[in-house]
Protein backbone atom coordinates (compact mmCIF):
# COMPACT_ATOMS: atom_id res chain seq x y z
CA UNK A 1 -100.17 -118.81 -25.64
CA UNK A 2 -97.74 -119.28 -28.46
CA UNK A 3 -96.99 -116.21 -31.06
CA UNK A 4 -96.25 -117.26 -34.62
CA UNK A 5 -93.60 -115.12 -35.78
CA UNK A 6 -93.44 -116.61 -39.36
CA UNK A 7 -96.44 -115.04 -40.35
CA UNK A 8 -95.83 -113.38 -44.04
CA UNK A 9 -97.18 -109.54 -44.05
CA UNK A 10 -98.41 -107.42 -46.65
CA UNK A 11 -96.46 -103.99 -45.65
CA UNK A 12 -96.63 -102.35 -48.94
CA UNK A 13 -100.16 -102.00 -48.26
CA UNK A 14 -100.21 -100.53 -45.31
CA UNK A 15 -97.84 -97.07 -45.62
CA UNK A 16 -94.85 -98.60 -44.51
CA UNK A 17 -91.99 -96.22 -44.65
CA UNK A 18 -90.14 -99.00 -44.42
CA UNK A 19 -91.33 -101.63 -47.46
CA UNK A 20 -92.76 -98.12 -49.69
CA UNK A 21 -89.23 -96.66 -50.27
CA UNK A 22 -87.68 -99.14 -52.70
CA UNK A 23 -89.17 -100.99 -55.34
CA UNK A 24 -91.53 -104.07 -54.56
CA UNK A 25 -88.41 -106.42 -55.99
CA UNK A 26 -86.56 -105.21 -53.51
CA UNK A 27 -86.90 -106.72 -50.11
CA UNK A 28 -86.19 -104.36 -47.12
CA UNK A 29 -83.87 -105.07 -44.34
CA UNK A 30 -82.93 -101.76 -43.32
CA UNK A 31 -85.48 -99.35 -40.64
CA UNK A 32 -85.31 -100.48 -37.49
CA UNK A 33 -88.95 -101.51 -37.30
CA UNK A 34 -89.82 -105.48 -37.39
CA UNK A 35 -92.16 -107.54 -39.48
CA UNK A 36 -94.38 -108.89 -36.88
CA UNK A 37 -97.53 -108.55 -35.55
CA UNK A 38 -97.81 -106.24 -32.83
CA UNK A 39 -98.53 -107.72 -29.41
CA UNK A 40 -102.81 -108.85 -29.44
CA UNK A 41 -103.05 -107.04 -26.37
CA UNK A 42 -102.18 -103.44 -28.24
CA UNK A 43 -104.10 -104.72 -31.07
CA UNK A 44 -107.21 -104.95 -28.78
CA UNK A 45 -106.40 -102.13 -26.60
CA UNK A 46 -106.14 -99.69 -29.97
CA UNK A 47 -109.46 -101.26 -31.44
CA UNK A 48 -111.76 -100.59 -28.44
CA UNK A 49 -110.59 -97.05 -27.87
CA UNK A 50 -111.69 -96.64 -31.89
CA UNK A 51 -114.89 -97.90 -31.21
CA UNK A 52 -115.60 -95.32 -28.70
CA UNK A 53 -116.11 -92.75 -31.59
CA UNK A 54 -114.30 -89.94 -29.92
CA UNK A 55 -110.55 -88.99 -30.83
CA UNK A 56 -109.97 -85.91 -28.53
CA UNK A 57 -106.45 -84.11 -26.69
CA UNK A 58 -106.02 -86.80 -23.92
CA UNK A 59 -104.18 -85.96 -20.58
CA UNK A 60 -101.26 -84.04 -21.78
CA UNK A 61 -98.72 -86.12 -19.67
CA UNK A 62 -100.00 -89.92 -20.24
CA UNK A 63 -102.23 -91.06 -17.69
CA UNK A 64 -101.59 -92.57 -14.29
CA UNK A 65 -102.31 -96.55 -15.41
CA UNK A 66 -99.37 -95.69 -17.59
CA UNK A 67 -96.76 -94.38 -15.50
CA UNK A 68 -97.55 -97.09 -12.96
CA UNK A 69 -96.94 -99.85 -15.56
CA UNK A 70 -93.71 -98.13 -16.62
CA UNK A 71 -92.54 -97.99 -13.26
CA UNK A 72 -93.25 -101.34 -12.80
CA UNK A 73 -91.44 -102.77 -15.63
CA UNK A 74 -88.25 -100.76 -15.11
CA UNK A 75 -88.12 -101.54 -11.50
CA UNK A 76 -88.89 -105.40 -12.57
CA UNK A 77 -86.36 -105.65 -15.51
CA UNK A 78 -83.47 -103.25 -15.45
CA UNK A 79 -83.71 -102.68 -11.69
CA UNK A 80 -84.42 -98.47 -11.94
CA UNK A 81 -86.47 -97.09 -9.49
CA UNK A 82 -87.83 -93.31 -10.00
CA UNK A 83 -90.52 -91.29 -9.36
CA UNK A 84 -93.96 -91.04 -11.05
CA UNK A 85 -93.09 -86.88 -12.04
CA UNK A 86 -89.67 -87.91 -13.17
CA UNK A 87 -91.05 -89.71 -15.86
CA UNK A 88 -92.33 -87.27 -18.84
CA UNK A 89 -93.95 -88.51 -22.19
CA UNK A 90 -92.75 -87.58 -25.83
CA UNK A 91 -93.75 -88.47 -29.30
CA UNK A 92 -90.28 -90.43 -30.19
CA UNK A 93 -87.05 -90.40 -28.74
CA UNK A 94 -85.42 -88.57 -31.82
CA UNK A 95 -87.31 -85.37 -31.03
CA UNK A 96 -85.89 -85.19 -27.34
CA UNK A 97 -82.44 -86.16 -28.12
CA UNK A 98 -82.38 -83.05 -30.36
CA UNK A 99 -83.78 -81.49 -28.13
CA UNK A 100 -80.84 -82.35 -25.11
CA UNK A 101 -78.39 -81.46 -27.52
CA UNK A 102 -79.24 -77.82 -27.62
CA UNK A 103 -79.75 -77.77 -23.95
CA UNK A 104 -76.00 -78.34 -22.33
CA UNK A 105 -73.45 -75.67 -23.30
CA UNK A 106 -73.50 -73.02 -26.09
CA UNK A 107 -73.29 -73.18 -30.07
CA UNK A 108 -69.38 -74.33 -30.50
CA UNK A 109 -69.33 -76.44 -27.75
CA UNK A 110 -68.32 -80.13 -27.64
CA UNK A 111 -70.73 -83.37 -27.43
CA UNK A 112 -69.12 -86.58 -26.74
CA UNK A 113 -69.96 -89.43 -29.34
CA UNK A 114 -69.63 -92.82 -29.44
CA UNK A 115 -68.83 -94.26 -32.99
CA UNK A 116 -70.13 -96.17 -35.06
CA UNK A 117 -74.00 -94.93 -34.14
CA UNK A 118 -77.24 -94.30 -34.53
CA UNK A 119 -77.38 -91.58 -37.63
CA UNK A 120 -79.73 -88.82 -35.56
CA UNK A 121 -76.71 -88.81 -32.52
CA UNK A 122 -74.72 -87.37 -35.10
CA UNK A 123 -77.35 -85.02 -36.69
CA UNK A 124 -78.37 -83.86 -33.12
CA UNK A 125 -74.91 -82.17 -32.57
CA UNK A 126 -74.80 -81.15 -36.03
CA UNK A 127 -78.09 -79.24 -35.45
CA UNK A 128 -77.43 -78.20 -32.16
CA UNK A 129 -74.16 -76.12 -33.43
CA UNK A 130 -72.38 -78.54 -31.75
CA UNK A 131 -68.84 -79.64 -32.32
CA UNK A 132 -68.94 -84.02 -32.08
CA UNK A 133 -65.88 -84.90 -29.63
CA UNK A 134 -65.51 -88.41 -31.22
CA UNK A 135 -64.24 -91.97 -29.95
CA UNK A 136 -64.55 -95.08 -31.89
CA UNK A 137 -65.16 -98.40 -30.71
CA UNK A 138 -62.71 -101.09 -30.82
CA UNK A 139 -63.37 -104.41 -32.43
CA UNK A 140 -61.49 -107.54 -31.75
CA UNK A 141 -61.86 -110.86 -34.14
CA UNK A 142 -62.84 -114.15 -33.23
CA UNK A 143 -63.47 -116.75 -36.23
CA UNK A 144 -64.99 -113.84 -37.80
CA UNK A 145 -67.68 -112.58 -35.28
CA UNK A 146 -66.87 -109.22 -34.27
CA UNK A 147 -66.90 -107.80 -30.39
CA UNK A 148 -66.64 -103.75 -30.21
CA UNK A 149 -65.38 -102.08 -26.83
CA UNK A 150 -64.77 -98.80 -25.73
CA UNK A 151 -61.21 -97.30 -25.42
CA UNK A 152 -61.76 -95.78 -22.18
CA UNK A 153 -57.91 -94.06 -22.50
CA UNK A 154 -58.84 -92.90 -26.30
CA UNK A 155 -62.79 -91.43 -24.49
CA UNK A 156 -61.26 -89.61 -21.58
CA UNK A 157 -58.91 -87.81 -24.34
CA UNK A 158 -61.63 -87.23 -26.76
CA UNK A 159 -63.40 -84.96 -23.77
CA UNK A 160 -62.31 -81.23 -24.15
CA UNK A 161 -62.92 -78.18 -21.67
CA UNK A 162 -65.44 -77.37 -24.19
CA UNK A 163 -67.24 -80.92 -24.23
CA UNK A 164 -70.68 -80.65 -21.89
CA UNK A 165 -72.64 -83.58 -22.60
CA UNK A 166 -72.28 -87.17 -23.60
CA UNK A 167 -74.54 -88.66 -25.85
CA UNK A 168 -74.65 -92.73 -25.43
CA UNK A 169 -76.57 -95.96 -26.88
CA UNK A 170 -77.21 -98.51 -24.94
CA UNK A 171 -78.28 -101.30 -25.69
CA UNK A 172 -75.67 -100.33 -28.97
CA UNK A 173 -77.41 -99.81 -32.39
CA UNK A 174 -75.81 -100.53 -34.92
CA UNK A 175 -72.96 -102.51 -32.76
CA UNK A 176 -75.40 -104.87 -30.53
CA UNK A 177 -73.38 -104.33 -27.00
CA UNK A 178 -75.17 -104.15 -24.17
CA UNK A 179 -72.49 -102.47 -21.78
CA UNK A 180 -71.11 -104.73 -18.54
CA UNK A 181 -72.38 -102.61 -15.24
CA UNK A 182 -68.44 -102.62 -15.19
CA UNK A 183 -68.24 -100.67 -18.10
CA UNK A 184 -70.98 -98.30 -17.38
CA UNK A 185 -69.46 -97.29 -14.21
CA UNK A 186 -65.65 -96.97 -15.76
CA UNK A 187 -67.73 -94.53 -18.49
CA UNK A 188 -69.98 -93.00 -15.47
CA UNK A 189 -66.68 -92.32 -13.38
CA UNK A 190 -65.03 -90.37 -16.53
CA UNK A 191 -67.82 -88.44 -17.03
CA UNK A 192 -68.77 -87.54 -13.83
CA UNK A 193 -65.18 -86.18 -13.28
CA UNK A 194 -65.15 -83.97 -16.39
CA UNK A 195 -68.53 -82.45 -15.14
CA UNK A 196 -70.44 -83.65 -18.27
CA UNK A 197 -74.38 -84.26 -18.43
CA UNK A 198 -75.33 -87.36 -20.03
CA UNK A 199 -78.41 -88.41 -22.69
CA UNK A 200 -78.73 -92.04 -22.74
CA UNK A 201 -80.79 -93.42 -25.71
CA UNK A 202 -81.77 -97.00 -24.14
CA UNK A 203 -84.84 -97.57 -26.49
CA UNK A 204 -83.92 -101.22 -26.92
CA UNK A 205 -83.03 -102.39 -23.54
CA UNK A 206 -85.66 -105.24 -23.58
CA UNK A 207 -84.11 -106.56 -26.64
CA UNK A 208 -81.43 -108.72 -24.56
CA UNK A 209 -80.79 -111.87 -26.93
CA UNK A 210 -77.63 -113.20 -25.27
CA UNK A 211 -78.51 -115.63 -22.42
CA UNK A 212 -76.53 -113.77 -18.51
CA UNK A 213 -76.39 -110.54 -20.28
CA UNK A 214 -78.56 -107.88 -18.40
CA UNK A 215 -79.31 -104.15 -19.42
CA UNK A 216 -78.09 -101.85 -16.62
CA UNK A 217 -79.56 -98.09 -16.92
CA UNK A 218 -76.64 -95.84 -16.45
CA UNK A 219 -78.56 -93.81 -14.43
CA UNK A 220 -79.26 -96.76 -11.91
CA UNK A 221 -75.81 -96.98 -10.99
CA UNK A 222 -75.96 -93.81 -7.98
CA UNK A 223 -78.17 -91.26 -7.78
CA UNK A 224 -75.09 -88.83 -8.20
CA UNK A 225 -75.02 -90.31 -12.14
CA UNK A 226 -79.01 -90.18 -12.08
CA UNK A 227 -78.58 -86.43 -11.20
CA UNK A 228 -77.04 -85.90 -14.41
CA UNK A 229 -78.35 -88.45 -16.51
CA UNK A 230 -81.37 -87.94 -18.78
CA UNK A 231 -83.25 -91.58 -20.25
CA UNK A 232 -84.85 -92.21 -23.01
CA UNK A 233 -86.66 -95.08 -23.33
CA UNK A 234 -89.94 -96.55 -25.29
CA UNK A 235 -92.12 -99.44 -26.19
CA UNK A 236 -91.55 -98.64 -30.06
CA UNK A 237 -88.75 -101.05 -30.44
CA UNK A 238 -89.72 -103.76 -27.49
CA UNK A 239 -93.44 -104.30 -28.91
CA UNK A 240 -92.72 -103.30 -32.66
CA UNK A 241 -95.21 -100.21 -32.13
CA UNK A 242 -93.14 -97.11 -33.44
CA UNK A 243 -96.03 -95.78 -35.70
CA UNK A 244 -97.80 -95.06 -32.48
CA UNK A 245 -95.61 -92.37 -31.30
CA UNK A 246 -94.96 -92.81 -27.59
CA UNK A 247 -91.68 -92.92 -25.78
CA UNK A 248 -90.72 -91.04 -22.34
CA UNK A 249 -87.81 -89.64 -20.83
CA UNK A 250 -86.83 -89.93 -16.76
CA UNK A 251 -85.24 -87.15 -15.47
CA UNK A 252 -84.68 -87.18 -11.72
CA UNK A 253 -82.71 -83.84 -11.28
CA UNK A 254 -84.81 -80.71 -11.17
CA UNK A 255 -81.92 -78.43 -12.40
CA UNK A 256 -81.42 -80.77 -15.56
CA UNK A 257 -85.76 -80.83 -15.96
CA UNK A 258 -85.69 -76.80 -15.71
CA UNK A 259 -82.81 -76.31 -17.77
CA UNK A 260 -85.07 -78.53 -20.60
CA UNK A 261 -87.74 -76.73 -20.19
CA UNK A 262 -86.56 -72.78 -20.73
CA UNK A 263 -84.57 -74.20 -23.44
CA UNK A 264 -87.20 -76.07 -25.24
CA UNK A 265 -90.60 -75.00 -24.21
CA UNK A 266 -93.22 -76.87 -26.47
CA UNK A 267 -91.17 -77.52 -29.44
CA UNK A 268 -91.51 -81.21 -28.57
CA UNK A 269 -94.86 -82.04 -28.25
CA UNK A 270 -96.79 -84.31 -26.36
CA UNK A 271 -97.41 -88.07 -26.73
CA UNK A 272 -100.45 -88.37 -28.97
CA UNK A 273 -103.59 -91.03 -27.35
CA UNK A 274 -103.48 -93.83 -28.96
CA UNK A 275 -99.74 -93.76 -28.29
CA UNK A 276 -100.73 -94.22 -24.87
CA UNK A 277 -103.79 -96.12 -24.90
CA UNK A 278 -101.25 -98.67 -26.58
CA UNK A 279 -98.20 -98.61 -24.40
CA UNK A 280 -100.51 -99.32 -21.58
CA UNK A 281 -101.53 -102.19 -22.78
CA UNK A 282 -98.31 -103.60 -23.66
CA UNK A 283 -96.40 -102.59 -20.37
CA UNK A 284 -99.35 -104.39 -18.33
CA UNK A 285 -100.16 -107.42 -20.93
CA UNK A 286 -96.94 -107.71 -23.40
CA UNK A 287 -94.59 -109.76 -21.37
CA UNK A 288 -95.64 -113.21 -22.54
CA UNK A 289 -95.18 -112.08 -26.36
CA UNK A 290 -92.10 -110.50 -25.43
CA UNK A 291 -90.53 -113.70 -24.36
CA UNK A 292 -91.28 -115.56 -27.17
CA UNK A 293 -90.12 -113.08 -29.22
CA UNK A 294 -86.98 -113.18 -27.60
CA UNK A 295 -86.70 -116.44 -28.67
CA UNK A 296 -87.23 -116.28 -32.33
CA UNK A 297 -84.90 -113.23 -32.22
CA UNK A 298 -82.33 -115.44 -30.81
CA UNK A 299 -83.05 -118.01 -33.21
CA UNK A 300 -82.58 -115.15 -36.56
CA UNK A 301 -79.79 -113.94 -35.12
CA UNK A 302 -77.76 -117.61 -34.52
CA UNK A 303 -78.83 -118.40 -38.62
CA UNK A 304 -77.34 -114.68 -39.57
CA UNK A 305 -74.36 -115.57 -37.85
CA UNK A 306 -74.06 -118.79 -39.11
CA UNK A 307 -74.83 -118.45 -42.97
CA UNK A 308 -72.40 -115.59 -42.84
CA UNK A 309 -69.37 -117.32 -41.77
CA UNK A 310 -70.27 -120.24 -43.34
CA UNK A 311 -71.48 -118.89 -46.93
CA UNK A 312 -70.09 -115.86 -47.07
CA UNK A 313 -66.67 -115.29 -44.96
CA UNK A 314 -65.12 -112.66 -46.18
CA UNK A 315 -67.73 -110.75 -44.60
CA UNK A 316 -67.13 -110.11 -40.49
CA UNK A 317 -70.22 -109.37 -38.21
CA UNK A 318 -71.25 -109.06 -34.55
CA UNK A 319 -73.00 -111.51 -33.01
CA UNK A 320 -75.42 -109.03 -30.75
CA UNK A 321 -75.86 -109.43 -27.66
CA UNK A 322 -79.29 -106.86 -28.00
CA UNK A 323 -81.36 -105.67 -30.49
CA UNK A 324 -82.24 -106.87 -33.60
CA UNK A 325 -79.84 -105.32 -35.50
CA UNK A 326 -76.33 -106.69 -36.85
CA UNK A 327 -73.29 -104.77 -38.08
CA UNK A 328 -71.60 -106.29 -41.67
CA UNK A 329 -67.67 -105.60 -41.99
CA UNK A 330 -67.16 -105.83 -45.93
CA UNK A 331 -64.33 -103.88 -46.59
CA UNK A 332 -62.52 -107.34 -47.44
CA UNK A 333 -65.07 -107.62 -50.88
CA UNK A 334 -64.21 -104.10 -52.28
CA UNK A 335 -67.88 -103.67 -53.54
CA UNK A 336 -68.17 -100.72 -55.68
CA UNK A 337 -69.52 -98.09 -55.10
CA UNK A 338 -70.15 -98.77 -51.43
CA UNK A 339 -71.54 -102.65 -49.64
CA UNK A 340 -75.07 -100.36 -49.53
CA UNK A 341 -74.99 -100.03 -53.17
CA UNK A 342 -74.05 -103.28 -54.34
CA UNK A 343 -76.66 -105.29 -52.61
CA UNK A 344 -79.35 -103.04 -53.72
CA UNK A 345 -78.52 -103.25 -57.25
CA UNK A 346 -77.27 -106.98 -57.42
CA UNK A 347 -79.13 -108.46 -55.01
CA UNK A 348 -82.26 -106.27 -54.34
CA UNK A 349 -82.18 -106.37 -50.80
CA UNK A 350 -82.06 -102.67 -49.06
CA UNK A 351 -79.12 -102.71 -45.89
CA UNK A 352 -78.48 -99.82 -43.59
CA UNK A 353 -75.73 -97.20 -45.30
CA UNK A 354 -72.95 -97.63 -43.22
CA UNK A 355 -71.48 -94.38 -43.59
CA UNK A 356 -74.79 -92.68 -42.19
CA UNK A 357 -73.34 -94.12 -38.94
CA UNK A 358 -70.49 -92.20 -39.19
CA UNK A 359 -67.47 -90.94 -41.77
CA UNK A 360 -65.14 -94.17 -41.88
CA UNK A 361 -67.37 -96.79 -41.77
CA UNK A 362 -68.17 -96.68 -45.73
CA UNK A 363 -67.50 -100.09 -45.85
CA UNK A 364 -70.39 -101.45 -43.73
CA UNK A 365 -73.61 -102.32 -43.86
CA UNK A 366 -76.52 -102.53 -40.77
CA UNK A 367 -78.95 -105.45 -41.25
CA UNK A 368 -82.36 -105.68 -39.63
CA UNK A 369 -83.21 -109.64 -38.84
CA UNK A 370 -86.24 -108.49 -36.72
CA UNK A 371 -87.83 -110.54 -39.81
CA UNK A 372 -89.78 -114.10 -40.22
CA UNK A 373 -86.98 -116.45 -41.01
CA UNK A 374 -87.57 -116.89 -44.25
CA UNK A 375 -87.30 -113.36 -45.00
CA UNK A 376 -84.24 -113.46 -43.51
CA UNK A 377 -82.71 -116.53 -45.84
CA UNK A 378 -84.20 -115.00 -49.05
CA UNK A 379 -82.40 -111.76 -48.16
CA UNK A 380 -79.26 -113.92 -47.43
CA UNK A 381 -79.69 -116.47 -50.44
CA UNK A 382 -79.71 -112.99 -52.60
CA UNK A 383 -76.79 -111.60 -51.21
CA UNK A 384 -74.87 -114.66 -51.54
CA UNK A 385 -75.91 -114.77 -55.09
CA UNK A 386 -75.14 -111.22 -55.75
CA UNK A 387 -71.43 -111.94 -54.43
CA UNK A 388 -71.13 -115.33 -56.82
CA UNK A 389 -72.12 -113.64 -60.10
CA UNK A 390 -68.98 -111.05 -59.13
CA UNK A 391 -65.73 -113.13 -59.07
CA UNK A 392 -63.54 -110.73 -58.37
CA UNK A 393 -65.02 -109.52 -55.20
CA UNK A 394 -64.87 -113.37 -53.41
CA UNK A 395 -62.01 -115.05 -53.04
């Protein structure tokens, strides 16, 4: 059945975090949540449970329906196989990524980060005590679409005898990679030989926009990486649900599963019902609107790409090959005080703060095009127009 994606919604009225923040001139392109209706089949799923009346604890690890659909899909798309008590339900992946940060090493320690990324990696070590041993990506040019990769050289010297754990995201947010198995076993190879545990945040592996690119779970790649790999992973992104609160981590080794446990106890709580009275539904009845939402992803993303290079090109961006997310270069336009800044004042249209994804990258900007289109060419016409009425910034 088709899904129309170009359906307009009323956010404000619903306690959006992400339309309430700003003002209502202001239009929103920044959490990474989309503007579409959630799948019917978690729709449907979340309305009969309501009408049964009762809103008690439910089973305190998901249910068994669940981790069978779960199973299914990973083994289906990304290839992973694991065991039904290797999977274990959370409330968000933010929580649990903390979480792993406190568990590997002591306060002063080192965790290896990728850069530019996802603004809790960052916090995680901060709040675990933890030193961040840092490597930047490298990003090449081609007719101003950017491509990052890692510096395996620059990664390998960024590990210390003091650096225990590796914190990756893949599928990339803000960057859009999704890593060749290639690169994932170069990265599993280095970190294997300096001993280090890994937490990989793959929360938007189903989010694959570029036609023969395929998401590869690091932890697929031996079971000697899977014994010191943790993975996080939920529908939140996939089926536009994060307001449910459900993701899940696999952890196959025992010694990495006890080691979370005496460390963390109950301080991250369990998945909440409706959570998984929802997930169910779209692991076992989602795939069709997934598909189709691949496509219209595909579709925002080639405009984005497009308008930029054609309207605006001083600005450089990646073309992603996952997510829904882009990454703006626009150090070339000198906006004062910051890209961030400029658009919301000038052009009322709310970006990601590029420096939240790391010190140095000031002059960039994270846009969300999970979005009907013409969201997406408002938010682009403004821009555009914002950059006109400032001479001096376009050349």
């Amino acid at each position: 059945m088709p899904f129309d994606f170009d359906v307009k919604l009323d956010r404000r009225r619903s306690d959006s975090g992400k339309w309430n923040v700003y003002a209502e001139d202001v239009i929103p392109m920044w959490v990474a949540d989309m503007d579409f209706l959630s799948p019917p089949a978690v729709s449907e799923a979340l309305k009969k449970r309501a009408e049964h009346g009762t809103f008690g604890y439910g089973m305190m690890d998901g249910s068994a329906e669940l981790r069978s659909a779960i199973q299914a899909w990973a083994k289906d798309h990304y290839h992973f196989e694991f065991e039904a008590d290797q999977l274990h339900f959370v409330p968000n992946l933010v929580s649990p990524l903390f979480a792993w940060a406190r568990v590997f090493g002591e306060a002063g320690d080192g965790a290896l980060g990728i850069l530019p990324n996802y603004p809790p990696f960052m916090m995680a070590i901060a709040s675990a005590g933890k030193t961040l041993d840092r490597v930047d990506m490298v990003a090449t040019e081609t007719n101003g679409v950017l491509r990052h990769e890692i510096d395996f050289d620059a990664l390998e010297k960024a590990i210390t005898p003091r650096t225990k754990v590796a914190l990756l995201c893949n599928p990339h947010n803000p960057l859009g990679r999704v890593l060749t198995r290639k690169e994932l076993e170069t990265l599993a190879e280095i970190l294997l030989k300096h001993n280090l545990y890994i937490v990989s945040d793959e929360i938007h592996a189903d989010l694959i926009l570029e036609p023969g690119v395929h998401h590869a779970p690091i932890a697929s790649l031996s079971p000697e990486v899977a014994q010191r790999t943790v993975t996080l992973n939920a529908p939140s992104k996939t089926f536009n649900m994060p307001g449910l609160g459900l993701g899940y981590m696999v952890v196959q080794s025992k010694e990495m599963l006890e080691m979370y446990e005496k460390a963390i106890g109950y301080m991250v709580p369990h998945a909440g019902l409706m959570g998984i009275i929802g997930a169910t539904a779209a692991y076992t009845q989602g795939a069709e609107w997934l598909s189709e939402l691949l496509v219209y992803l595909r579709g925002n993303r080639d405009y984005l790409v497009d308008f930029i290079r054609r309207e605006l090109p001083q600005i450089k961006l990646t073309s992603p090959e996952g997510t829904y997310l882009a990454w703006l270069d626009c150090r070339a336009l000198n906006l004062e005080p910051s890209p961030y800044e400029f658009f919301l004042t000038h052009g009322k249209v709310a970006l990601g703060e590029g420096k939240n994804f790391g010190s140095g990258y000031e002059g960039f900007i994270r846009l969300n095009f999970g979005c009907p289109r013409a969201q997406l060419e408002q938010a682009l016409t403004r821009m555009k127009t914002a950059l006109e009425a400032q001479p001096s910034s376009v050349a």
